[in-house]
C-alpha atoms as a PDB file:
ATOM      1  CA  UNK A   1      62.664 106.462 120.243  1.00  0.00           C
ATOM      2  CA  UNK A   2      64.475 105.973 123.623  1.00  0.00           C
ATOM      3  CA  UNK A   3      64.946 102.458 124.763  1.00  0.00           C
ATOM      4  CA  UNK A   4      65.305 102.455 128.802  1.00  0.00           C
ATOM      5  CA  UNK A   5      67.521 100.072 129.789  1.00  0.00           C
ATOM      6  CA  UNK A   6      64.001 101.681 132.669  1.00  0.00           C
ATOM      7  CA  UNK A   7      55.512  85.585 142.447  1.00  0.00           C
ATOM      8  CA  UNK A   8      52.529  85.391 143.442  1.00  0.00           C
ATOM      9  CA  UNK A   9      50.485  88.094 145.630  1.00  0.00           C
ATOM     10  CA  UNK A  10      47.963  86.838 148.231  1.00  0.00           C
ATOM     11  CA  UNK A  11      45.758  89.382 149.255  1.00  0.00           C
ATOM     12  CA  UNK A  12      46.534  92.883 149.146  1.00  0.00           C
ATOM     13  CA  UNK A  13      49.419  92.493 151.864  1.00  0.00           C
ATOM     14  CA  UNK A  14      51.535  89.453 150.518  1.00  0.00           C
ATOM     15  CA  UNK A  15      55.300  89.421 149.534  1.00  0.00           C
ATOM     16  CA  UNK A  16      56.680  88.746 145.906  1.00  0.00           C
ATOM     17  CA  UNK A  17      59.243  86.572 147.375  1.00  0.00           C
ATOM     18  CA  UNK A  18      60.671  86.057 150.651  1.00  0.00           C
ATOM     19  CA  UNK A  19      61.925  89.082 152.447  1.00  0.00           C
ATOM     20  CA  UNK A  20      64.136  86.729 154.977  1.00  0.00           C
ATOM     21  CA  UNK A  21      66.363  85.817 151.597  1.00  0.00           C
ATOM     22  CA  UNK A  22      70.050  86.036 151.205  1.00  0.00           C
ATOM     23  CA  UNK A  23      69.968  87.560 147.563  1.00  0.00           C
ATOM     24  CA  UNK A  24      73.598  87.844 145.512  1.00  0.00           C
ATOM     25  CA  UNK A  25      73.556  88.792 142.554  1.00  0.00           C
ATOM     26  CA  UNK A  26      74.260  92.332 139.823  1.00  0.00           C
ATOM     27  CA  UNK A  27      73.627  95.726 140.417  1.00  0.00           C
ATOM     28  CA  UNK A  28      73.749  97.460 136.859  1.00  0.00           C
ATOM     29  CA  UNK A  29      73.899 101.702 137.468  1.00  0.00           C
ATOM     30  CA  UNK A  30      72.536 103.667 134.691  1.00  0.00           C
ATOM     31  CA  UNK A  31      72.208 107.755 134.089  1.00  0.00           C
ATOM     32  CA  UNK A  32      70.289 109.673 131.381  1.00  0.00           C
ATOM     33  CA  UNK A  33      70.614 112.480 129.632  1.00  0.00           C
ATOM     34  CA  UNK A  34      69.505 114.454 132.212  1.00  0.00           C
ATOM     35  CA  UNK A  35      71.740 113.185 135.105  1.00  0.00           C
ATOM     36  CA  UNK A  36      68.369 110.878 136.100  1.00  0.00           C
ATOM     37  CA  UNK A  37      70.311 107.549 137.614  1.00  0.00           C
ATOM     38  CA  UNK A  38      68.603 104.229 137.733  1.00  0.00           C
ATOM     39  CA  UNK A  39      69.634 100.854 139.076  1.00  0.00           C
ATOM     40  CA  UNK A  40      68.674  97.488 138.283  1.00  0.00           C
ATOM     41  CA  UNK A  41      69.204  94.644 140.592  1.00  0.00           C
ATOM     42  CA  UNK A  42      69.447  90.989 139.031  1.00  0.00           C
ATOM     43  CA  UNK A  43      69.350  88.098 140.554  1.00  0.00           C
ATOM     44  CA  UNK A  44      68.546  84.685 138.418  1.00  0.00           C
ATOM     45  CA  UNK A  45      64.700  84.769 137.036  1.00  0.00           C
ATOM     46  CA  UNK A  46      64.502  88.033 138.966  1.00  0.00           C
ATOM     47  CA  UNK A  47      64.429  91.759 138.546  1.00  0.00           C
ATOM     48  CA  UNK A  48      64.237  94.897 140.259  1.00  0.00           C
ATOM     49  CA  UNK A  49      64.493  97.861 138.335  1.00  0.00           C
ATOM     50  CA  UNK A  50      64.195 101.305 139.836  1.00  0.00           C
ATOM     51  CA  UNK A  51      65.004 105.284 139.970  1.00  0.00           C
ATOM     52  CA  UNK A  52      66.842 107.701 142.029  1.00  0.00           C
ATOM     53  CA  UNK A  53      63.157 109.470 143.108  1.00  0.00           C
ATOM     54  CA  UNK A  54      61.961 106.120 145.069  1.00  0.00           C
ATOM     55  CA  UNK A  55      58.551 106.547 143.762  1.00  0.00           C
ATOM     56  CA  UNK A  56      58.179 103.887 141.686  1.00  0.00           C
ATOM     57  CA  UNK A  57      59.786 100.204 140.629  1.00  0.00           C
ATOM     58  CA  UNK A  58      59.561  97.554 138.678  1.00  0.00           C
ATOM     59  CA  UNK A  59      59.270  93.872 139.854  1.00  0.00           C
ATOM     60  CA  UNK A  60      59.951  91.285 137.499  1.00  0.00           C
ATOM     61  CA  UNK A  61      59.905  87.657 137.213  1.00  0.00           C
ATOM     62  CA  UNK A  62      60.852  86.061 133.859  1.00  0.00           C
ATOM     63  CA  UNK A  63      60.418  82.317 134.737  1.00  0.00           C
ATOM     64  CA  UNK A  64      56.873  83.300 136.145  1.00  0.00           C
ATOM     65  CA  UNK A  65      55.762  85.508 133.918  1.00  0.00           C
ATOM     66  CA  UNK A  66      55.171  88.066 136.639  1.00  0.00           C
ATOM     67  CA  UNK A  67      55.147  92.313 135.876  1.00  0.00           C
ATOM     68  CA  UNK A  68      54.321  94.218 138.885  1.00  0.00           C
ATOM     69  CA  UNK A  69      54.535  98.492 139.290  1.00  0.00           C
ATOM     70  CA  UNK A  70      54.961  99.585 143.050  1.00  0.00           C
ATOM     71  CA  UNK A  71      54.251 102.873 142.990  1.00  0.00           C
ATOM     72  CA  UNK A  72      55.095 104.131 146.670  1.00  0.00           C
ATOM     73  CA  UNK A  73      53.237 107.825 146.474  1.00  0.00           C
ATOM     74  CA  UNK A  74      49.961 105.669 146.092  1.00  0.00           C
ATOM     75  CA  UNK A  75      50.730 102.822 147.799  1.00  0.00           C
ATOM     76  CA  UNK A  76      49.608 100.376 145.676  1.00  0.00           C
ATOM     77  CA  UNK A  77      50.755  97.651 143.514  1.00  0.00           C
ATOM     78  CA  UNK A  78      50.156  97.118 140.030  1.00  0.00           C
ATOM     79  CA  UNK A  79      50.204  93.706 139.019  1.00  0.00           C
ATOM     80  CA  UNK A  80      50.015  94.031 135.416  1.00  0.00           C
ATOM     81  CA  UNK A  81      51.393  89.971 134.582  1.00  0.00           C
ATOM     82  CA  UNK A  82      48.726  89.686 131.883  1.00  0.00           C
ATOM     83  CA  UNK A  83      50.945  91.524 129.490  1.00  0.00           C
ATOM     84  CA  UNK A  84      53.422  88.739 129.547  1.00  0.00           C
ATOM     85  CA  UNK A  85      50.884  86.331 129.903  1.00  0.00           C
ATOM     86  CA  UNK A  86      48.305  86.253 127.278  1.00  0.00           C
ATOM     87  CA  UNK A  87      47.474  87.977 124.024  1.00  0.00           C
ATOM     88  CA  UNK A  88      46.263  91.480 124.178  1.00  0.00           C
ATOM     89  CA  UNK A  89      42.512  92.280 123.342  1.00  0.00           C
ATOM     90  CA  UNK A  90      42.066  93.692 119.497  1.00  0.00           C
ATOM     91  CA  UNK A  91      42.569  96.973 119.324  1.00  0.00           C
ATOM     92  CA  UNK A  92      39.863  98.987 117.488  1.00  0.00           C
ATOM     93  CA  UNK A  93      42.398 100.773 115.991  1.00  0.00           C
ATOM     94  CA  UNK A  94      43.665  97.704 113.756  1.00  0.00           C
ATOM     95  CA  UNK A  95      46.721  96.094 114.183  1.00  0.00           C
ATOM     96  CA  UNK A  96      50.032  97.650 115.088  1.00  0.00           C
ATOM     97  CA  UNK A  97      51.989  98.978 112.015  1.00  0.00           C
ATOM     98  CA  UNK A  98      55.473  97.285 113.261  1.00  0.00           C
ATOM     99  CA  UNK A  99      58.702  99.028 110.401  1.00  0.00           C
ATOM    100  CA  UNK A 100      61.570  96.817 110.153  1.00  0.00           C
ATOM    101  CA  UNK A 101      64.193  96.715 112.282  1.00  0.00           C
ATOM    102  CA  UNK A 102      67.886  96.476 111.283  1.00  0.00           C
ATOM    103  CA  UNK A 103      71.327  96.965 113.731  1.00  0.00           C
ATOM    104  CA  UNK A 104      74.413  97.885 111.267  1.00  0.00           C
ATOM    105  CA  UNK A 105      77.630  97.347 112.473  1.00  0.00           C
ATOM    106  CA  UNK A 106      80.113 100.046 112.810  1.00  0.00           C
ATOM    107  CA  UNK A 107      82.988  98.264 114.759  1.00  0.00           C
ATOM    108  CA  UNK A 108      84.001  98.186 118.313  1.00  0.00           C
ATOM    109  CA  UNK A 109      83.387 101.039 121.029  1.00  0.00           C
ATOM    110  CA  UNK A 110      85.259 102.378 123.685  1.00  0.00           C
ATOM    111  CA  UNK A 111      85.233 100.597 127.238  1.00  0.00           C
ATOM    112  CA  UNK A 112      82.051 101.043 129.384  1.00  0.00           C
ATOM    113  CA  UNK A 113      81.913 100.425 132.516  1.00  0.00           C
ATOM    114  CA  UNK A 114      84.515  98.275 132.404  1.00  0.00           C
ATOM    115  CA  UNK A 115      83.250  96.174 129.665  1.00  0.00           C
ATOM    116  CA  UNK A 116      84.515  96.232 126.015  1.00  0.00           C
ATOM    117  CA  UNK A 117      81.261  97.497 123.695  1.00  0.00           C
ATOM    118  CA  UNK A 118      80.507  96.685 120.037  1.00  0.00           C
ATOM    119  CA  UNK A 119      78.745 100.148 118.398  1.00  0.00           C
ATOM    120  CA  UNK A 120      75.749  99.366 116.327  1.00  0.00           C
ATOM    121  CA  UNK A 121      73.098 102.010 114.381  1.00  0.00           C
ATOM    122  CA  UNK A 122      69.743 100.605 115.044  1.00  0.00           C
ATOM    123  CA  UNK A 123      67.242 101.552 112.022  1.00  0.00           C
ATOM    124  CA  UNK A 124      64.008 101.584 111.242  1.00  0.00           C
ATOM    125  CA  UNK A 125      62.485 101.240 107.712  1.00  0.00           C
ATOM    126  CA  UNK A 126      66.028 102.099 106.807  1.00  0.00           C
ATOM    127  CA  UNK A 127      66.062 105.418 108.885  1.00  0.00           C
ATOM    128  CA  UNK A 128      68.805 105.715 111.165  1.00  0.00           C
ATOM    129  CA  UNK A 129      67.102 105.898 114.937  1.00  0.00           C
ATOM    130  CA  UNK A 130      69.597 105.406 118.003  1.00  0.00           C
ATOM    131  CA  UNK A 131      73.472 104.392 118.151  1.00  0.00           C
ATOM    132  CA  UNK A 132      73.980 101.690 120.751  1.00  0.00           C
ATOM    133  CA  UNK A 133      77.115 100.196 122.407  1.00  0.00           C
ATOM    134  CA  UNK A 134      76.408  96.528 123.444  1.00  0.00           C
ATOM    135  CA  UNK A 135      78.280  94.228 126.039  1.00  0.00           C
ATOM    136  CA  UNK A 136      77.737  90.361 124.759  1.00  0.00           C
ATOM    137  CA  UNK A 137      79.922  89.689 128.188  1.00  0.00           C
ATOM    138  CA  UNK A 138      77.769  91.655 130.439  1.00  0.00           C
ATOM    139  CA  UNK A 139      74.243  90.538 128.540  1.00  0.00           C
ATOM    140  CA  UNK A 140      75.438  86.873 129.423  1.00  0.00           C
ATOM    141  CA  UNK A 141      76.950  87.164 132.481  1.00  0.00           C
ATOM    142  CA  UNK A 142      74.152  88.977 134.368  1.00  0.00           C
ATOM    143  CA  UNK A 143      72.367  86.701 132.488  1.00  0.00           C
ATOM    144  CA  UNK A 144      69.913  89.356 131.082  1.00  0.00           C
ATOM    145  CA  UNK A 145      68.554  87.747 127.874  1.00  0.00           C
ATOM    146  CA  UNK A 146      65.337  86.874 129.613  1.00  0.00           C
ATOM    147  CA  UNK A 147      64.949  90.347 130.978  1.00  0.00           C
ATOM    148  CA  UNK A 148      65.098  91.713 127.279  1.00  0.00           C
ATOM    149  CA  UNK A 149      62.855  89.383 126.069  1.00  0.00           C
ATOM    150  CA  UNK A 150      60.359  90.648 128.553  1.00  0.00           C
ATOM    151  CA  UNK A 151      60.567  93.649 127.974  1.00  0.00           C
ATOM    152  CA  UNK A 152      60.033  93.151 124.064  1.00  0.00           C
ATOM    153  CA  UNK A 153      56.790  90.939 124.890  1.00  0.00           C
ATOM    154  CA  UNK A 154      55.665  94.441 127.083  1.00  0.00           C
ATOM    155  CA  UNK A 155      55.894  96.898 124.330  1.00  0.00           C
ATOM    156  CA  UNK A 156      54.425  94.462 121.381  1.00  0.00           C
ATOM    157  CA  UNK A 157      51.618  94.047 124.020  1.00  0.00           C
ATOM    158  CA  UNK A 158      51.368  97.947 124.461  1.00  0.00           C
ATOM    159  CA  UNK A 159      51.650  98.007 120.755  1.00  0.00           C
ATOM    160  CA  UNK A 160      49.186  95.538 119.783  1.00  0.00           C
ATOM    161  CA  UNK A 161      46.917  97.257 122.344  1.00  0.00           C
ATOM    162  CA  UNK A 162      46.865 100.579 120.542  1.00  0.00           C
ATOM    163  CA  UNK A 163      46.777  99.262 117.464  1.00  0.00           C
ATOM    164  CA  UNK A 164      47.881 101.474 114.412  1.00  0.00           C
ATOM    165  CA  UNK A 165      49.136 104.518 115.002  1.00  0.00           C
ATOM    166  CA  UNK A 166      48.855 107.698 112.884  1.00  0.00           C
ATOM    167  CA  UNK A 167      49.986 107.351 109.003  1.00  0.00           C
ATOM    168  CA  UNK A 168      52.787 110.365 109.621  1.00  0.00           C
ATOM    169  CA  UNK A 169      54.265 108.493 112.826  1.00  0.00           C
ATOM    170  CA  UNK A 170      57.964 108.161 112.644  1.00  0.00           C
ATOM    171  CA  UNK A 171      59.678 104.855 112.351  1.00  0.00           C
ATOM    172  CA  UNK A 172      61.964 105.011 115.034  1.00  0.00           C
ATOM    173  CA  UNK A 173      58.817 106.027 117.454  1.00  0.00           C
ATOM    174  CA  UNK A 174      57.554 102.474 116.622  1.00  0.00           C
ATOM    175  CA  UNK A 175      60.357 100.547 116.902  1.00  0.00           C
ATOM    176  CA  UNK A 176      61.143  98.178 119.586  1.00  0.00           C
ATOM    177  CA  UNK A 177      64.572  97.269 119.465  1.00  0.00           C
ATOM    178  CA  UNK A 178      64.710  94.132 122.251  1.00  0.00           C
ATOM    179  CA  UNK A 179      64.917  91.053 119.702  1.00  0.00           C
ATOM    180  CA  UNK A 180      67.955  92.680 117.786  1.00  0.00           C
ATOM    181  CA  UNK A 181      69.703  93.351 121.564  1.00  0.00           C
ATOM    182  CA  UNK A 182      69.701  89.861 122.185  1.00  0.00           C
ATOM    183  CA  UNK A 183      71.521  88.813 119.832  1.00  0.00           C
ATOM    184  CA  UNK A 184      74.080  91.513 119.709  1.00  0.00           C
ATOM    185  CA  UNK A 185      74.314  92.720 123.508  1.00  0.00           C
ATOM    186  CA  UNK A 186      73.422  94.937 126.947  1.00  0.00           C
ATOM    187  CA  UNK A 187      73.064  98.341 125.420  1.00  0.00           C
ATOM    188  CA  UNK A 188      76.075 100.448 127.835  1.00  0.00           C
ATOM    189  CA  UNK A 189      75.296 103.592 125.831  1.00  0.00           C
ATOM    190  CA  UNK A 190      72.367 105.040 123.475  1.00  0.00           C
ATOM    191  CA  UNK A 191      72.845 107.913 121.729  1.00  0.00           C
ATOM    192  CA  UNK A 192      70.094 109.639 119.766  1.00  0.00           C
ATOM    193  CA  UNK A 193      70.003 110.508 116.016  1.00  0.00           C
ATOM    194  CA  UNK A 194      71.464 113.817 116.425  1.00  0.00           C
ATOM    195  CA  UNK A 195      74.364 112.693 118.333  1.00  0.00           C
ATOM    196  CA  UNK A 196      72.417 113.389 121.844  1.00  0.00           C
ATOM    197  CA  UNK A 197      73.123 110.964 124.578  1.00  0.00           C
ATOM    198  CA  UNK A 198      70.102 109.146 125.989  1.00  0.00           C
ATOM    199  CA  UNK A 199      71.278 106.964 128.394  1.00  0.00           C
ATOM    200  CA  UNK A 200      74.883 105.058 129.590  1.00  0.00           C
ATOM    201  CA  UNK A 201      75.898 102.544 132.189  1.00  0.00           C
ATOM    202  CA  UNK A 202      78.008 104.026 134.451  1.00  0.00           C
ATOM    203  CA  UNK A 203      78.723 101.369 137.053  1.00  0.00           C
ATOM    204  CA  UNK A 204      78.283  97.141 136.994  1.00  0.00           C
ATOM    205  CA  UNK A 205      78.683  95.044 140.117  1.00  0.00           C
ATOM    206  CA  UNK A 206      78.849  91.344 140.110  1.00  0.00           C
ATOM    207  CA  UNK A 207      78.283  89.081 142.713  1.00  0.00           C
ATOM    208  CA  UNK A 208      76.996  91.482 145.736  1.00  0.00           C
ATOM    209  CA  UNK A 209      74.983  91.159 148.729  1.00  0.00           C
ATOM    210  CA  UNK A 210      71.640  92.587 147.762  1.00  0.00           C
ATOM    211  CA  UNK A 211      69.390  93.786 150.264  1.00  0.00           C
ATOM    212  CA  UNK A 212      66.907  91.363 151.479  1.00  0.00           C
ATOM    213  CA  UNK A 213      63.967  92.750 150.513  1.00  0.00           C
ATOM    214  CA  UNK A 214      65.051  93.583 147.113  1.00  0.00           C
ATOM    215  CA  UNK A 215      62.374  91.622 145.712  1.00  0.00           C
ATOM    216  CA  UNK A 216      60.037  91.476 148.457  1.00  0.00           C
ATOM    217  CA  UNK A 217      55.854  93.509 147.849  1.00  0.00           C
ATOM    218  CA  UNK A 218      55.254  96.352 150.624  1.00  0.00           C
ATOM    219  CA  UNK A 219      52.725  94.421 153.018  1.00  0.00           C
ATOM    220  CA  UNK A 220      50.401  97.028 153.356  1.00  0.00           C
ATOM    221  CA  UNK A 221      49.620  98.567 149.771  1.00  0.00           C
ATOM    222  CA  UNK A 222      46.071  97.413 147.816  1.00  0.00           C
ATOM    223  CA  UNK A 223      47.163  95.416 144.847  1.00  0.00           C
ATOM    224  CA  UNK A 224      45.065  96.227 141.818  1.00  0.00           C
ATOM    225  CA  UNK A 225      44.932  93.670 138.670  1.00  0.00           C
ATOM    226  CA  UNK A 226      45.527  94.696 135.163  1.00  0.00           C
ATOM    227  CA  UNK A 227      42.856  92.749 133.057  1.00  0.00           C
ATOM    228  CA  UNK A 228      40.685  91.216 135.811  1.00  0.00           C
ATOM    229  CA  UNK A 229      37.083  91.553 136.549  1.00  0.00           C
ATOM    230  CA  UNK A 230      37.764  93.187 140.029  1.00  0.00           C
ATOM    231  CA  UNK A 231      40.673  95.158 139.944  1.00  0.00           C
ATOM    232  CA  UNK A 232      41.204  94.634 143.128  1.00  0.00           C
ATOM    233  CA  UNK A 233      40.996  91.241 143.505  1.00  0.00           C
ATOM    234  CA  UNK A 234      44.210  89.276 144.329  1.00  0.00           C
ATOM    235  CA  UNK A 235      45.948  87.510 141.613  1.00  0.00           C
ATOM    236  CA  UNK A 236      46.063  84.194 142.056  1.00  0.00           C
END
């Protein structure tokens, strides 16, 4: 299992927040096995997250409970806020077989990014899945708690969605690590069971300019509702 550190719309050519704001606040660099870099850009309640091929990011906003997917090659937006926002439909599948999820301690880790890490094996029905390296000082002062709880509430909606997977499916494919993380740290480094690494920070800034329209919808793409009657109705 890999864990990816990956306002209102009027109409179908509205802005998620003001494009004319002054924005400061963390840029968090990441890079993946694969040399695949991602940034996330933080700022209070909200959250940009996004990769190095521009096609696609995520807007978030915790306080609001607002998910949205631009994805630039089709020029749309996804607003997909139901999945923080209500209960997902039963699944015919039956409900989600969720294993239980334990981090073990194995002492500190070597500096990240700057930050001093804390490493951690993260198992799953008592099979080891992922090694992490958290940041307690980074998790609070970016003040990314929220973040990781919304990301949780995403994949237990996914989850519930699907319902129960097949009987032979690994552990460690079903877990969903975000509740432990918030009480132990930002993850700066996940490394796989066989010692593979998934994914690292490479680079935080605190307390930058970010661009204006970090957080701002593209005013010309359809918007298209997750969950409502007419998927292409504005959300309200």
């Amino acid at each position: 299992m890999k864990n990816k550190l990956i306002g209102g719309v009027v109409g179908g050519a509205a802005l998620l927040w003001s494009s004319t704001a002054v924005w400061a606040g963390t840029v968090i660099e990441l890079r993946d096995a694969e040399g695949v870099e991602q940034r996330i850009l933080v700022e209070q309640e909200l959250g940009r997250f996004e990769s190095d091929d521009g096609r696609r990011y995520v807007l978030l906003d915790v306080s609001e409970k607002r998910f949205l997917l631009v994805d630039n090659e089709q020029r749309a937006v996804f607003d997909m806020s139901v999945m923080l926002q209500e209960a997902p439909p039963e699944s015919v599948n039956g409900p989600a077989d969720e294993p239980t999820v334990e981090a073990v301690e194995q002492g500190p880790g070597p500096e990240i990014a700057g930050f001093a890490t804390q490493h951690f094996v993260l198992q799953a029905d008592g099979q080891p899945c992922q090694e992490v390296y958290v940041s307690r000082e980074l998790l609070e002062q970016a003040g990314l708690v929220p973040f990781l709880a919304a990301f949780g509430d995403l994949a237990r909606y996914t989850r519930e969605l699907e319902g129960e997977g097949a009987p032979d499916t690994h552990p460690c494919e079903r877990m969903e690590p975000s509740v432990e993380l918030m009480a132990l740290g930002m993850p700066l480094r996940t490394v796989g069971p066989g010692g593979e690494l998934e994914e690292e920070v490479v680079e935080v800034r605190a307390d930058v300019a970010l661009p204006e329209d970090a957080f701002a919808l593209p005013q010309d793409y359809q918007v298209i509702v997750f969950g409502s009657p007419d998927p292409g109705a504005p959300a309200p």
